[in-house]
PDB file of N, CA and C in Angstrom:
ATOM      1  N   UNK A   1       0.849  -1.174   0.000  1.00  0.00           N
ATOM      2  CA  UNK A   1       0.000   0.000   0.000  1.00  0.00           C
ATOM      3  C   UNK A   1       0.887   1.226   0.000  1.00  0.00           C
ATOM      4  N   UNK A   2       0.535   2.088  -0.961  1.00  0.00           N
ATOM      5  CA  UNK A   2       1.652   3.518  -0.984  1.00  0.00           C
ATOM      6  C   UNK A   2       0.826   4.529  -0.163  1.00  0.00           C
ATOM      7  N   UNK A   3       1.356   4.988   0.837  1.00  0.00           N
ATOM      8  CA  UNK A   3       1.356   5.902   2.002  1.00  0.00           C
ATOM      9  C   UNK A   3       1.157   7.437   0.926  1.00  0.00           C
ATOM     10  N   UNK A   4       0.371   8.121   0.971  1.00  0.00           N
ATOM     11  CA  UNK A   4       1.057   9.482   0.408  1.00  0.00           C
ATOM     12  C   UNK A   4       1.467  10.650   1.633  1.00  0.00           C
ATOM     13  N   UNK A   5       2.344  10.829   1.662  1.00  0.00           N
ATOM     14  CA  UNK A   5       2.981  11.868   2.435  1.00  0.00           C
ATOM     15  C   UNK A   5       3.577  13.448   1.723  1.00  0.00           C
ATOM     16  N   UNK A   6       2.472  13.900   0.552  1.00  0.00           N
ATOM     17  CA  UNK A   6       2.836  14.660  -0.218  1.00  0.00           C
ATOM     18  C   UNK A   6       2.279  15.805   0.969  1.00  0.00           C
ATOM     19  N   UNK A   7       1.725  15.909   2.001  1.00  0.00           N
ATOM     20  CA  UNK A   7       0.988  17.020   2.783  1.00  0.00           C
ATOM     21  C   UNK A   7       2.048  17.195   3.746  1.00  0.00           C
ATOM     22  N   UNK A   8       2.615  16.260   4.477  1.00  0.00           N
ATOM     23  CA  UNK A   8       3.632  16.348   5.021  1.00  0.00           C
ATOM     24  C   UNK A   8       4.985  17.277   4.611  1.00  0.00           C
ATOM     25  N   UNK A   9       4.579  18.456   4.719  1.00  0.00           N
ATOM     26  CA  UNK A   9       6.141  19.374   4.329  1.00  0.00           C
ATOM     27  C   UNK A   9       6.970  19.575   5.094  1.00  0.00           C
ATOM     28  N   UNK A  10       7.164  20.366   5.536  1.00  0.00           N
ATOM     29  CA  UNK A  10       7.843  20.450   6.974  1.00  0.00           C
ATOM     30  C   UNK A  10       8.204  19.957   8.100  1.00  0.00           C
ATOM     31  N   UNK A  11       8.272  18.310   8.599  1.00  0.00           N
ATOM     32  CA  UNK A  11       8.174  17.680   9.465  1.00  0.00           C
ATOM     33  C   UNK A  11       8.671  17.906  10.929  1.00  0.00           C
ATOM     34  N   UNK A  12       8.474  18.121  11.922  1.00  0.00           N
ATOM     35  CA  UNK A  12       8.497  18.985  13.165  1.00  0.00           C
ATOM     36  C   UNK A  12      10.008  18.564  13.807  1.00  0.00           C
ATOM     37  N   UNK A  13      10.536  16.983  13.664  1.00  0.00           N
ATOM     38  CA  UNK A  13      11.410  16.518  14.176  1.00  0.00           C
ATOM     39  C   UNK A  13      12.184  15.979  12.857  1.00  0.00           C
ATOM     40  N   UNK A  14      13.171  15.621  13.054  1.00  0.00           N
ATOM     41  CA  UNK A  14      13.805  14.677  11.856  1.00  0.00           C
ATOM     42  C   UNK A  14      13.356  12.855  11.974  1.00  0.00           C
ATOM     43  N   UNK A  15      12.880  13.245  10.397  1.00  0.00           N
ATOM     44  CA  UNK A  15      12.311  11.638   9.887  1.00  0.00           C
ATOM     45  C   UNK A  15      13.326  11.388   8.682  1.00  0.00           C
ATOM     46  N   UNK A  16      12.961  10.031   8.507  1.00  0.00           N
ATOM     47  CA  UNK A  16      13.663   9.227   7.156  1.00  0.00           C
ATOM     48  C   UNK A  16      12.884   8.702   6.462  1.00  0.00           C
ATOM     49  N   UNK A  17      12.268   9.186   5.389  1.00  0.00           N
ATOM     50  CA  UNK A  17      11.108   7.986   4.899  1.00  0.00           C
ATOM     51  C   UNK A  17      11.778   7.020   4.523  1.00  0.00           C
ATOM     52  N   UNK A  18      11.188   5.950   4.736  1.00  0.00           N
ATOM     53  CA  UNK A  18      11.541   4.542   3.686  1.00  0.00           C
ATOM     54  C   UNK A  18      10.654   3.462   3.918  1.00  0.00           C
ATOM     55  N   UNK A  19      10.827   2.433   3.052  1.00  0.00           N
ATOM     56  CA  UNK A  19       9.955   1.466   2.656  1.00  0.00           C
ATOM     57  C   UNK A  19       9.890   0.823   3.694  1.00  0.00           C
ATOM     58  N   UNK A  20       8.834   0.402   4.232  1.00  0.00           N
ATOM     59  CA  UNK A  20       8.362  -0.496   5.821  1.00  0.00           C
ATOM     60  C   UNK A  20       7.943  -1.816   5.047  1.00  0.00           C
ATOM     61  N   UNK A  21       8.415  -3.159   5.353  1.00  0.00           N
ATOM     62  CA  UNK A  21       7.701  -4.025   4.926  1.00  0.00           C
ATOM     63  C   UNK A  21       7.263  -4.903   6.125  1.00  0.00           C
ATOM     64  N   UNK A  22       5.847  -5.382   5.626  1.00  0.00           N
ATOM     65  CA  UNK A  22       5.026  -6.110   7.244  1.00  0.00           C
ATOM     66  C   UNK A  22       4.885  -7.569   6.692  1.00  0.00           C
ATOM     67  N   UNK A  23       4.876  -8.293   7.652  1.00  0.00           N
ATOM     68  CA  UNK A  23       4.218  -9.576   7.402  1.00  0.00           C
ATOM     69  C   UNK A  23       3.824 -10.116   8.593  1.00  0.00           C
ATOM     70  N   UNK A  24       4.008 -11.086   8.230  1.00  0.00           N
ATOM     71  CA  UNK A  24       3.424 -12.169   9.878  1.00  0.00           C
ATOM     72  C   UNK A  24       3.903 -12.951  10.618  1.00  0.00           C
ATOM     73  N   UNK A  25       5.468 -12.806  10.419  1.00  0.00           N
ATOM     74  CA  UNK A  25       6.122 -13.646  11.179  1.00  0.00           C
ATOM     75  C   UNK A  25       7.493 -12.623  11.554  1.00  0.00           C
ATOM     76  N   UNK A  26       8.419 -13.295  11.918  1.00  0.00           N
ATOM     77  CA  UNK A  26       9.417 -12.612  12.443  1.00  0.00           C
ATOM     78  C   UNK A  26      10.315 -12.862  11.002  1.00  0.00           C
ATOM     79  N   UNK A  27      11.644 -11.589  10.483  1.00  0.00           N
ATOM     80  CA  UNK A  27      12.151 -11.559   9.779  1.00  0.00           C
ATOM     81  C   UNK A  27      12.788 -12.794   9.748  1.00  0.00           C
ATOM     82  N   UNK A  28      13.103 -13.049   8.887  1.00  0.00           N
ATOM     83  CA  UNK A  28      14.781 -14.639   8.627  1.00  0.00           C
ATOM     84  C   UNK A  28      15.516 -13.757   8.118  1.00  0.00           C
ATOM     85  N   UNK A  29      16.989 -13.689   8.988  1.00  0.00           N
ATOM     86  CA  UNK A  29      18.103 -13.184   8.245  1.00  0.00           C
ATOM     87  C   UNK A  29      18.230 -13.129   7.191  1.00  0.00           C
ATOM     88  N   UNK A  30      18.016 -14.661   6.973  1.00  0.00           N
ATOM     89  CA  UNK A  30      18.519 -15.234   5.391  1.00  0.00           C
ATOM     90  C   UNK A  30      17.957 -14.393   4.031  1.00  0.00           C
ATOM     91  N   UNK A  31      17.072 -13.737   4.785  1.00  0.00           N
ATOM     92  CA  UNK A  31      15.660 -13.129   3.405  1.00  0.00           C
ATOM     93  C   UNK A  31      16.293 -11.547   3.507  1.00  0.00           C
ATOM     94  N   UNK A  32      16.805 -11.099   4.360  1.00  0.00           N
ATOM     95  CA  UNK A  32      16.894  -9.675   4.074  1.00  0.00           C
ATOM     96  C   UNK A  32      17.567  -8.929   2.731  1.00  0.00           C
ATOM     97  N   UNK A  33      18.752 -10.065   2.342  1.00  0.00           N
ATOM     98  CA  UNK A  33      18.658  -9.325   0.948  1.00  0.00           C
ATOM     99  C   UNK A  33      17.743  -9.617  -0.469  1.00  0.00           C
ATOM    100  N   UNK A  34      17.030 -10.858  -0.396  1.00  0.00           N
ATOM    101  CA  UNK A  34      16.113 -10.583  -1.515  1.00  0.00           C
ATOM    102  C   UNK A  34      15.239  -9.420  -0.862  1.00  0.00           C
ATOM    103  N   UNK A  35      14.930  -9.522  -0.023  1.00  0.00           N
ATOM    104  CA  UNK A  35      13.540  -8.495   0.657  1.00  0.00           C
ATOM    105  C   UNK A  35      13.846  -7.395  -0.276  1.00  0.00           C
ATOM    106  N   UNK A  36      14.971  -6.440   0.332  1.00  0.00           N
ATOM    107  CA  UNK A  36      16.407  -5.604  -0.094  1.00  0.00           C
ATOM    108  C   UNK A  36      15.921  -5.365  -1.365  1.00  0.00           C
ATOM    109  N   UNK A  37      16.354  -5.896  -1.974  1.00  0.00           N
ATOM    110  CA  UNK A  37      16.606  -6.268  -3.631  1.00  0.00           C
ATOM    111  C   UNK A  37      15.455  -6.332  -4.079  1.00  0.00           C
ATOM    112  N   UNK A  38      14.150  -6.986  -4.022  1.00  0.00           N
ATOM    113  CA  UNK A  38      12.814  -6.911  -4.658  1.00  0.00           C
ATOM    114  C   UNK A  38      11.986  -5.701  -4.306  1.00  0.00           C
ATOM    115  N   UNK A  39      12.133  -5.103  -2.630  1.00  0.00           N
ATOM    116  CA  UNK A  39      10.891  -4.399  -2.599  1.00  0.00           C
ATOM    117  C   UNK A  39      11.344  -3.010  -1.835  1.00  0.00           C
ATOM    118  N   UNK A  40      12.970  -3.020  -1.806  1.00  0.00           N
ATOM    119  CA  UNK A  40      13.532  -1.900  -1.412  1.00  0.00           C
ATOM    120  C   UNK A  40      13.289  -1.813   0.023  1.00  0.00           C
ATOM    121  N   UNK A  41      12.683  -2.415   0.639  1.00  0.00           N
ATOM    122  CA  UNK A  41      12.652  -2.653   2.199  1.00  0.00           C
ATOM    123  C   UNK A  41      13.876  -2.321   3.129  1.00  0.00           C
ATOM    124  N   UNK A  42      13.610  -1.641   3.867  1.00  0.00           N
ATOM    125  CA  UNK A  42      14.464  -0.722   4.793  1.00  0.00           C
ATOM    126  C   UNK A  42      14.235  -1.210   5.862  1.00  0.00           C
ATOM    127  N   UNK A  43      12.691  -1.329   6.466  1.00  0.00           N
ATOM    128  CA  UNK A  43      12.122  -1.523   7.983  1.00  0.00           C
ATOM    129  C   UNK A  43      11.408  -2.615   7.547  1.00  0.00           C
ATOM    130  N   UNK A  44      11.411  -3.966   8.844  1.00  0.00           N
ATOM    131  CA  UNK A  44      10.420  -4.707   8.832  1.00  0.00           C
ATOM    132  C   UNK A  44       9.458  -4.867  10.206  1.00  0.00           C
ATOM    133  N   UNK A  45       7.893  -4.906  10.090  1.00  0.00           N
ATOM    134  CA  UNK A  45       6.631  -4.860  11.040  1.00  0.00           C
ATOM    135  C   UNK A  45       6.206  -5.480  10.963  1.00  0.00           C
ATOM    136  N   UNK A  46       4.749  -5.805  11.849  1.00  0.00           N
ATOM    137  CA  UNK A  46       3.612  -6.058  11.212  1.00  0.00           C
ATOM    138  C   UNK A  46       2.630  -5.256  11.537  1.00  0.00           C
ATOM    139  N   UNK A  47       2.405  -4.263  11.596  1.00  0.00           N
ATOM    140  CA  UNK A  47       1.332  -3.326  11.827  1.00  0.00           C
ATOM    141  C   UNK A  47       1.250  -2.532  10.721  1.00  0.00           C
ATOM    142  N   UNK A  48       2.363  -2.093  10.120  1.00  0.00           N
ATOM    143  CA  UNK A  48       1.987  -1.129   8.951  1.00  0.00           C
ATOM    144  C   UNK A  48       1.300  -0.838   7.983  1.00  0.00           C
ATOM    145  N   UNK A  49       1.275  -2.806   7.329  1.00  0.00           N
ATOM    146  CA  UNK A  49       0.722  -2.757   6.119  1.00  0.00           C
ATOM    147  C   UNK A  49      -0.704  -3.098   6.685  1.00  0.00           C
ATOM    148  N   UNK A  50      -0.965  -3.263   7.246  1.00  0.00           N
ATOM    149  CA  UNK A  50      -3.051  -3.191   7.913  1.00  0.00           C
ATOM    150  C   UNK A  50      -3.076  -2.028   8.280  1.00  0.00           C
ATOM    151  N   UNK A  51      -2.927  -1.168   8.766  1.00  0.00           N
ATOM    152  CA  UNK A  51      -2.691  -0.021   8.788  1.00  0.00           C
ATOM    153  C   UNK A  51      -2.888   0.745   7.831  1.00  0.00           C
ATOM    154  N   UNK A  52      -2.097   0.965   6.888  1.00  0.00           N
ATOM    155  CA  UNK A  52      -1.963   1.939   5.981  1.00  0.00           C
ATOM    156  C   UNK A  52      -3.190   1.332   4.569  1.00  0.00           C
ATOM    157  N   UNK A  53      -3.391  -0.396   4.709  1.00  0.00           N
ATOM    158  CA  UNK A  53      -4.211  -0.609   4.189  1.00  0.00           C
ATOM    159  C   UNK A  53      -5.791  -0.479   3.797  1.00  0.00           C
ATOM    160  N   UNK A  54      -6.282  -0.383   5.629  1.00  0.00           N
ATOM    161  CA  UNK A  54      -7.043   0.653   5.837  1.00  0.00           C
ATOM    162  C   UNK A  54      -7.626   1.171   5.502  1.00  0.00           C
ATOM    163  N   UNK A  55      -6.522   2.443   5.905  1.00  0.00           N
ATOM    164  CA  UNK A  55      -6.755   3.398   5.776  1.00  0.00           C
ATOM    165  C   UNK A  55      -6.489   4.026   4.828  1.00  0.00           C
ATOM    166  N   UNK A  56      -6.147   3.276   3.288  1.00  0.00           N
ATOM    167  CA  UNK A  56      -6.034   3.645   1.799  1.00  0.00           C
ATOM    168  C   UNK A  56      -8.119   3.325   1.324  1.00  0.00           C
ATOM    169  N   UNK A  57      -7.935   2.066   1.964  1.00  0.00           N
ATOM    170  CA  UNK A  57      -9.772   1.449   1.847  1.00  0.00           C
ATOM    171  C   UNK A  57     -10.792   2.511   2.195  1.00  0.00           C
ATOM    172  N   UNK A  58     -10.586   3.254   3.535  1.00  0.00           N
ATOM    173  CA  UNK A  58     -11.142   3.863   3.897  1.00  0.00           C
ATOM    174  C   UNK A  58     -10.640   5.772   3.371  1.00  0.00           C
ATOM    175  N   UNK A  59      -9.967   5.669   2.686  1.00  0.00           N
ATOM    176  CA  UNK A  59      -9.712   7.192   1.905  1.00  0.00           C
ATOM    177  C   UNK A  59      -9.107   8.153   3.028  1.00  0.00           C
ATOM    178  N   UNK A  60      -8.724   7.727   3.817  1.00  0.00           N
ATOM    179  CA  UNK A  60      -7.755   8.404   4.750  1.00  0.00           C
ATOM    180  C   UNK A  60      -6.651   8.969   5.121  1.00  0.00           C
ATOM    181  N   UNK A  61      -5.768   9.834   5.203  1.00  0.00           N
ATOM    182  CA  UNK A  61      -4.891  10.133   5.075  1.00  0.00           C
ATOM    183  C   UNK A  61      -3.943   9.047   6.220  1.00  0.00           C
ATOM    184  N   UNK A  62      -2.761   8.985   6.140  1.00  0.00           N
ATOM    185  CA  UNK A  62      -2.455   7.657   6.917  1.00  0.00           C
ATOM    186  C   UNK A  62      -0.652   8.571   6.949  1.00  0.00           C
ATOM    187  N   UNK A  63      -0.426   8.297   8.437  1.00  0.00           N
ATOM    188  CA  UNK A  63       1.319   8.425   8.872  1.00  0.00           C
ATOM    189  C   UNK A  63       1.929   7.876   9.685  1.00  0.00           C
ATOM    190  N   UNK A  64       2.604   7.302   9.358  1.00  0.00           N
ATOM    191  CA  UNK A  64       3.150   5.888  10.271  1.00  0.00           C
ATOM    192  C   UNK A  64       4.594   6.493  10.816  1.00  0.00           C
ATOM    193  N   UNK A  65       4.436   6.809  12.105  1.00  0.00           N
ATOM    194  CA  UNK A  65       6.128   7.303  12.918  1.00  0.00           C
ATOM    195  C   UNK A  65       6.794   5.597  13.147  1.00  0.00           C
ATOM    196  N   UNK A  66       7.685   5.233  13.176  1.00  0.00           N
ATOM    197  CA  UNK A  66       8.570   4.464  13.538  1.00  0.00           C
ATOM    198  C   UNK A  66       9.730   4.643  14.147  1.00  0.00           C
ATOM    199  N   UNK A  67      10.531   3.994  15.332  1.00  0.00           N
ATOM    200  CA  UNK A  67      11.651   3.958  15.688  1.00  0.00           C
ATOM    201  C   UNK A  67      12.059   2.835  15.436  1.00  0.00           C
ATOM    202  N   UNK A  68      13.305   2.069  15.691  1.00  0.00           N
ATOM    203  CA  UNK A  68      14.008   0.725  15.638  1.00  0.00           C
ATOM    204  C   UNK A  68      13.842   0.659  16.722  1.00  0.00           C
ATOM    205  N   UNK A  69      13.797  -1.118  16.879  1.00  0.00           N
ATOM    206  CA  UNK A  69      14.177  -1.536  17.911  1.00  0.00           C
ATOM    207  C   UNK A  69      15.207  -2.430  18.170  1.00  0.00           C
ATOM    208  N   UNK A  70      15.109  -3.076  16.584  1.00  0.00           N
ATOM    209  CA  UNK A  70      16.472  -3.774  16.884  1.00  0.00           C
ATOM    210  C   UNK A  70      17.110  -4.092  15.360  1.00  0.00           C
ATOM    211  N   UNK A  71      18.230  -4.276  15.131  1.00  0.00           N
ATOM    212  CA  UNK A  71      18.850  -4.319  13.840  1.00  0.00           C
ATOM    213  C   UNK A  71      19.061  -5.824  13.543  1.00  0.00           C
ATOM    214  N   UNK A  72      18.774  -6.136  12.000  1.00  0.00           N
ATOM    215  CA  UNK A  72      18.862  -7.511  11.917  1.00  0.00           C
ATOM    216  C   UNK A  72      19.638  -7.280  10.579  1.00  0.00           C
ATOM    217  N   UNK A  73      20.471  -8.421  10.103  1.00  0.00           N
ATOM    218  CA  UNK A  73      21.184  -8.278   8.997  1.00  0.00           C
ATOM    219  C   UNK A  73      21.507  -9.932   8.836  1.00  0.00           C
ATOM    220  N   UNK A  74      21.622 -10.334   7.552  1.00  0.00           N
ATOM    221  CA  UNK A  74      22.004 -11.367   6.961  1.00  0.00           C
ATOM    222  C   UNK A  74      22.114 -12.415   8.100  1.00  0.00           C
ATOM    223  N   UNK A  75      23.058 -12.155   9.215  1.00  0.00           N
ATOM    224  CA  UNK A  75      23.963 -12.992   9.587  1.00  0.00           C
ATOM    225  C   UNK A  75      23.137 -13.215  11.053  1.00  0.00           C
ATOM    226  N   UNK A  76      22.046 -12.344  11.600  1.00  0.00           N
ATOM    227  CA  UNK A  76      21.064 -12.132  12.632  1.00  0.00           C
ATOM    228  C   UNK A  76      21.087 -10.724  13.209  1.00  0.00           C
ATOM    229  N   UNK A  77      20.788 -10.899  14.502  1.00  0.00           N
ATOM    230  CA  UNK A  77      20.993  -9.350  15.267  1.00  0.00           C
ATOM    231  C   UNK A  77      20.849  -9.777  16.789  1.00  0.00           C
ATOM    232  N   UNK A  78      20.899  -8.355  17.229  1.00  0.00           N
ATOM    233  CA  UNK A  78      21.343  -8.205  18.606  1.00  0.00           C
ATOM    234  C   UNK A  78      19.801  -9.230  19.101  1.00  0.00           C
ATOM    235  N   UNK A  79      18.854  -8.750  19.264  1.00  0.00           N
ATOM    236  CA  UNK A  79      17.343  -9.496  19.169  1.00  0.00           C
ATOM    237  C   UNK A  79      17.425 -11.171  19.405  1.00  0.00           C
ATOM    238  N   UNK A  80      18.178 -11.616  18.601  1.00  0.00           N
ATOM    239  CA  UNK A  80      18.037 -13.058  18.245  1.00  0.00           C
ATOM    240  C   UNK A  80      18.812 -14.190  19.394  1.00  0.00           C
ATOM    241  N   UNK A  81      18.944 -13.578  20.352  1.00  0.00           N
ATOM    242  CA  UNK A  81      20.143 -14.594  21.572  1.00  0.00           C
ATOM    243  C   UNK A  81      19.209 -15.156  22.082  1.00  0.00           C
ATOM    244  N   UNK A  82      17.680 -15.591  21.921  1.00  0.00           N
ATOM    245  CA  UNK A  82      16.882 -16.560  22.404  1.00  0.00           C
ATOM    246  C   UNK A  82      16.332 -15.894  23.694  1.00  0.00           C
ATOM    247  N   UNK A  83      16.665 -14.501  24.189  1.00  0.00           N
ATOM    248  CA  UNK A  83      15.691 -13.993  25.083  1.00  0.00           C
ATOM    249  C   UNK A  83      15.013 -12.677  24.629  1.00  0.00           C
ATOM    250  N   UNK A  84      14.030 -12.180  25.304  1.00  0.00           N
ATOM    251  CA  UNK A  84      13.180 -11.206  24.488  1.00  0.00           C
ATOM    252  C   UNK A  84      14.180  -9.823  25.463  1.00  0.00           C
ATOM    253  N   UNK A  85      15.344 -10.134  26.080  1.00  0.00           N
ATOM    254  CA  UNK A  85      16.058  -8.901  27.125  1.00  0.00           C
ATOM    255  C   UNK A  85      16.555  -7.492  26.171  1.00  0.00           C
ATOM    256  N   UNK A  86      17.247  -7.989  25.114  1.00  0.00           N
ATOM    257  CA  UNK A  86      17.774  -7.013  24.257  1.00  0.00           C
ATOM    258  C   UNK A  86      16.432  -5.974  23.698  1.00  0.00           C
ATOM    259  N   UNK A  87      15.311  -7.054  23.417  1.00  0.00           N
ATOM    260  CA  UNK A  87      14.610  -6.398  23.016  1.00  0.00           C
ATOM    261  C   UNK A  87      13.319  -5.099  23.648  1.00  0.00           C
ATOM    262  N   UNK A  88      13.292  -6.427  24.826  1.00  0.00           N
ATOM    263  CA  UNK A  88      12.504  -4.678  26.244  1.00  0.00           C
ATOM    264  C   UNK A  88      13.147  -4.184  26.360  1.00  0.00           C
ATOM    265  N   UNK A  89      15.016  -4.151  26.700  1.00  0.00           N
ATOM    266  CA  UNK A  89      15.759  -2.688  26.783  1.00  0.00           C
ATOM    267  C   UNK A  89      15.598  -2.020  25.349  1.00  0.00           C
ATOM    268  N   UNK A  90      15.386  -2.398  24.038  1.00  0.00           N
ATOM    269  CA  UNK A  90      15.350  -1.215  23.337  1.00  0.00           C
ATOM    270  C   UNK A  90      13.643  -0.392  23.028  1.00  0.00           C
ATOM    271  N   UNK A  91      12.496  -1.261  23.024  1.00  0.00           N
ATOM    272  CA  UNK A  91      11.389  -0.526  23.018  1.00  0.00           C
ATOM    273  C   UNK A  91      11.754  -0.047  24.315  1.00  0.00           C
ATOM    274  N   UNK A  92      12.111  -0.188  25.664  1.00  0.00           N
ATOM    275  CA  UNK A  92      11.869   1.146  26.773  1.00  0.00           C
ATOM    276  C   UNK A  92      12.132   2.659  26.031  1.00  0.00           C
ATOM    277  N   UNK A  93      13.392   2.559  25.433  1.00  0.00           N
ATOM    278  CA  UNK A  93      14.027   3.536  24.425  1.00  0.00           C
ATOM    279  C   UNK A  93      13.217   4.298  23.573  1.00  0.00           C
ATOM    280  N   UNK A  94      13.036   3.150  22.854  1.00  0.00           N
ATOM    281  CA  UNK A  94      12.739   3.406  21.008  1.00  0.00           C
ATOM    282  C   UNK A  94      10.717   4.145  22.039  1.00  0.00           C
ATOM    283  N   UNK A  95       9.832   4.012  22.791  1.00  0.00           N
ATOM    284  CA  UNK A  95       8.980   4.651  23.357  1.00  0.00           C
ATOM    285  C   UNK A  95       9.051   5.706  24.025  1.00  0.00           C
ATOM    286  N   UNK A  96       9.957   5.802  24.794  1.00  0.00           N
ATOM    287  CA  UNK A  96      10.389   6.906  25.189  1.00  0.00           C
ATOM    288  C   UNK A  96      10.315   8.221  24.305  1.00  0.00           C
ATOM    289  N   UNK A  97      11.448   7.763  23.367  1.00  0.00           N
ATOM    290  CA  UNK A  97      11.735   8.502  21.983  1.00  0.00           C
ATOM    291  C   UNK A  97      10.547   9.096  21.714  1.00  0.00           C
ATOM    292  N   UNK A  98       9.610   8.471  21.283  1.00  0.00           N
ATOM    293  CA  UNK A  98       8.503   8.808  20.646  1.00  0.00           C
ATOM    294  C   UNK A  98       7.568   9.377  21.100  1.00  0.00           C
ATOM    295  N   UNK A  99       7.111   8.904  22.963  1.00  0.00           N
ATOM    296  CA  UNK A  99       6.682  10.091  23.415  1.00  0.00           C
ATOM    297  C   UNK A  99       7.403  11.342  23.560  1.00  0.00           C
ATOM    298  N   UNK A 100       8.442  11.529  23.556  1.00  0.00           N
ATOM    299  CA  UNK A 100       8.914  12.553  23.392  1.00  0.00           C
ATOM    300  C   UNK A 100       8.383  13.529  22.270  1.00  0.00           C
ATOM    301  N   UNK A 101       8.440  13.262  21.225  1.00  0.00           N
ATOM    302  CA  UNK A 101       8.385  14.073  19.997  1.00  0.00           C
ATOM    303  C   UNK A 101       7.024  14.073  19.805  1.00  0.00           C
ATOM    304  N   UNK A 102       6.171  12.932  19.959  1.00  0.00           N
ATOM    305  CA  UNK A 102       4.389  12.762  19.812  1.00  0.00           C
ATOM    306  C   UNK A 102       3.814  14.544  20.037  1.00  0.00           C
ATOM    307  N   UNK A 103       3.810  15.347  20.843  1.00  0.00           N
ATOM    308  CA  UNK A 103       3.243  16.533  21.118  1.00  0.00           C
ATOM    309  C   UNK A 103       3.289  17.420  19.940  1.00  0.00           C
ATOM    310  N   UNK A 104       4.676  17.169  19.720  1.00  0.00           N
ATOM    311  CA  UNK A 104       5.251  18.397  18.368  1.00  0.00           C
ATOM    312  C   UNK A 104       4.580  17.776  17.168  1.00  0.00           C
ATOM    313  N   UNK A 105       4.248  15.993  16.904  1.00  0.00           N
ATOM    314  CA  UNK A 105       3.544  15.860  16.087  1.00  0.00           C
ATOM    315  C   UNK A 105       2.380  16.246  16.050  1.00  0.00           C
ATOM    316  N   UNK A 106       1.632  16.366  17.053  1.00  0.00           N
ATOM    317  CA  UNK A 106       0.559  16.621  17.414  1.00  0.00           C
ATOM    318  C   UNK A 106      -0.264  17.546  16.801  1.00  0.00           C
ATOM    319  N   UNK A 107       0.536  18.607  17.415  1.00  0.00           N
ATOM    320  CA  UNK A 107       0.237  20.021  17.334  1.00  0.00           C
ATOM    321  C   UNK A 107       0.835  20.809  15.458  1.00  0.00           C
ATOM    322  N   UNK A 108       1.524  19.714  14.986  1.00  0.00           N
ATOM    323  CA  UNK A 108       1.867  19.738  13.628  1.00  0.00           C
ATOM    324  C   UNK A 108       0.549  19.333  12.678  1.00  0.00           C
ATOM    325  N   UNK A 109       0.161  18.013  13.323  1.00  0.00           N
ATOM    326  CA  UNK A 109      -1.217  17.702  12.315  1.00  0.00           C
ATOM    327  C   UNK A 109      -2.142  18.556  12.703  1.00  0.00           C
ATOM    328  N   UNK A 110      -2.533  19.132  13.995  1.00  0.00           N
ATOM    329  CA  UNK A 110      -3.540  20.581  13.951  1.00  0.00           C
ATOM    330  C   UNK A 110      -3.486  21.169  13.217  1.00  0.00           C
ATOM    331  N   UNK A 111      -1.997  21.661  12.973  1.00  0.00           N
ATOM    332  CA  UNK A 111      -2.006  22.876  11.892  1.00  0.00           C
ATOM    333  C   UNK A 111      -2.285  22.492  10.739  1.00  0.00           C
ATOM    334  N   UNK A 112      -2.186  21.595  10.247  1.00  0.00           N
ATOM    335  CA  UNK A 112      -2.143  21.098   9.080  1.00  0.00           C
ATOM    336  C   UNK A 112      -3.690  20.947   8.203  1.00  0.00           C
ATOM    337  N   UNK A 113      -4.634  20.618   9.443  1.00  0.00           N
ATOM    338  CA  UNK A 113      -6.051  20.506   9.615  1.00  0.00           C
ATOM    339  C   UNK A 113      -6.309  21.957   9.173  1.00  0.00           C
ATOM    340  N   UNK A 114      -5.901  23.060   9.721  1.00  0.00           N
ATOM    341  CA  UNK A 114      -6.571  24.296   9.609  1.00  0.00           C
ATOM    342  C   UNK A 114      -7.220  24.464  10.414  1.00  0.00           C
TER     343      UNK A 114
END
């Protein structure tokens, strides 16, 4: 589903767009470079693409903030040592983060509303 973010000018904090890809299971190393290579995939979820699907169905304007939580590459990632520890220390973070900045988004899509 293509997101349009053509209203989005000015963004309040620093973002990166890029391609989010979702599915339903947890990434396999092994896949990250076809992923890579076929669909330009940067980030992997599973909330996005129901999400943005949606809310393309429903004619909605749709903006998906993201942080990392954990980095995976070919060979695995920090994530993958068989406990979920690496991974609650980085959403404490990667939430944090985001409430942080959430207000300035906030008060960005007001304006934007008119």
């Amino acid at each position: 589903t293509e997101i349009d973010l053509g209203w989005v000018k000015k963004p309040p904090t620093t973002v990166r767009r890029v391609h989010i890809l979702s599915g339903d299971r947890d990434l396999i190393p092994e896949d990250i470079p076809r992923l890579r290579e076929k669909f330009n995939g940067m980030v992997n979820d599973y909330e996005s693409a129901p999400t943005a699907w949606v809310c393309a169905r429903n004619k909605t304007k749709d903006f998906i903030l993201r942080r990392l939580s954990d980095l995976v590459d070919k060979s695995g990632g920090e994530a993958y040592d068989g406990t979920a520890t690496a991974w609650f220390e980085a959403t404490k973070k990667v939430m944090s983060s985001l409430f942080n900045v959430l207000p300035d988004w906030v008060t960005y899509f007001r304006k934007q509303q008119g």
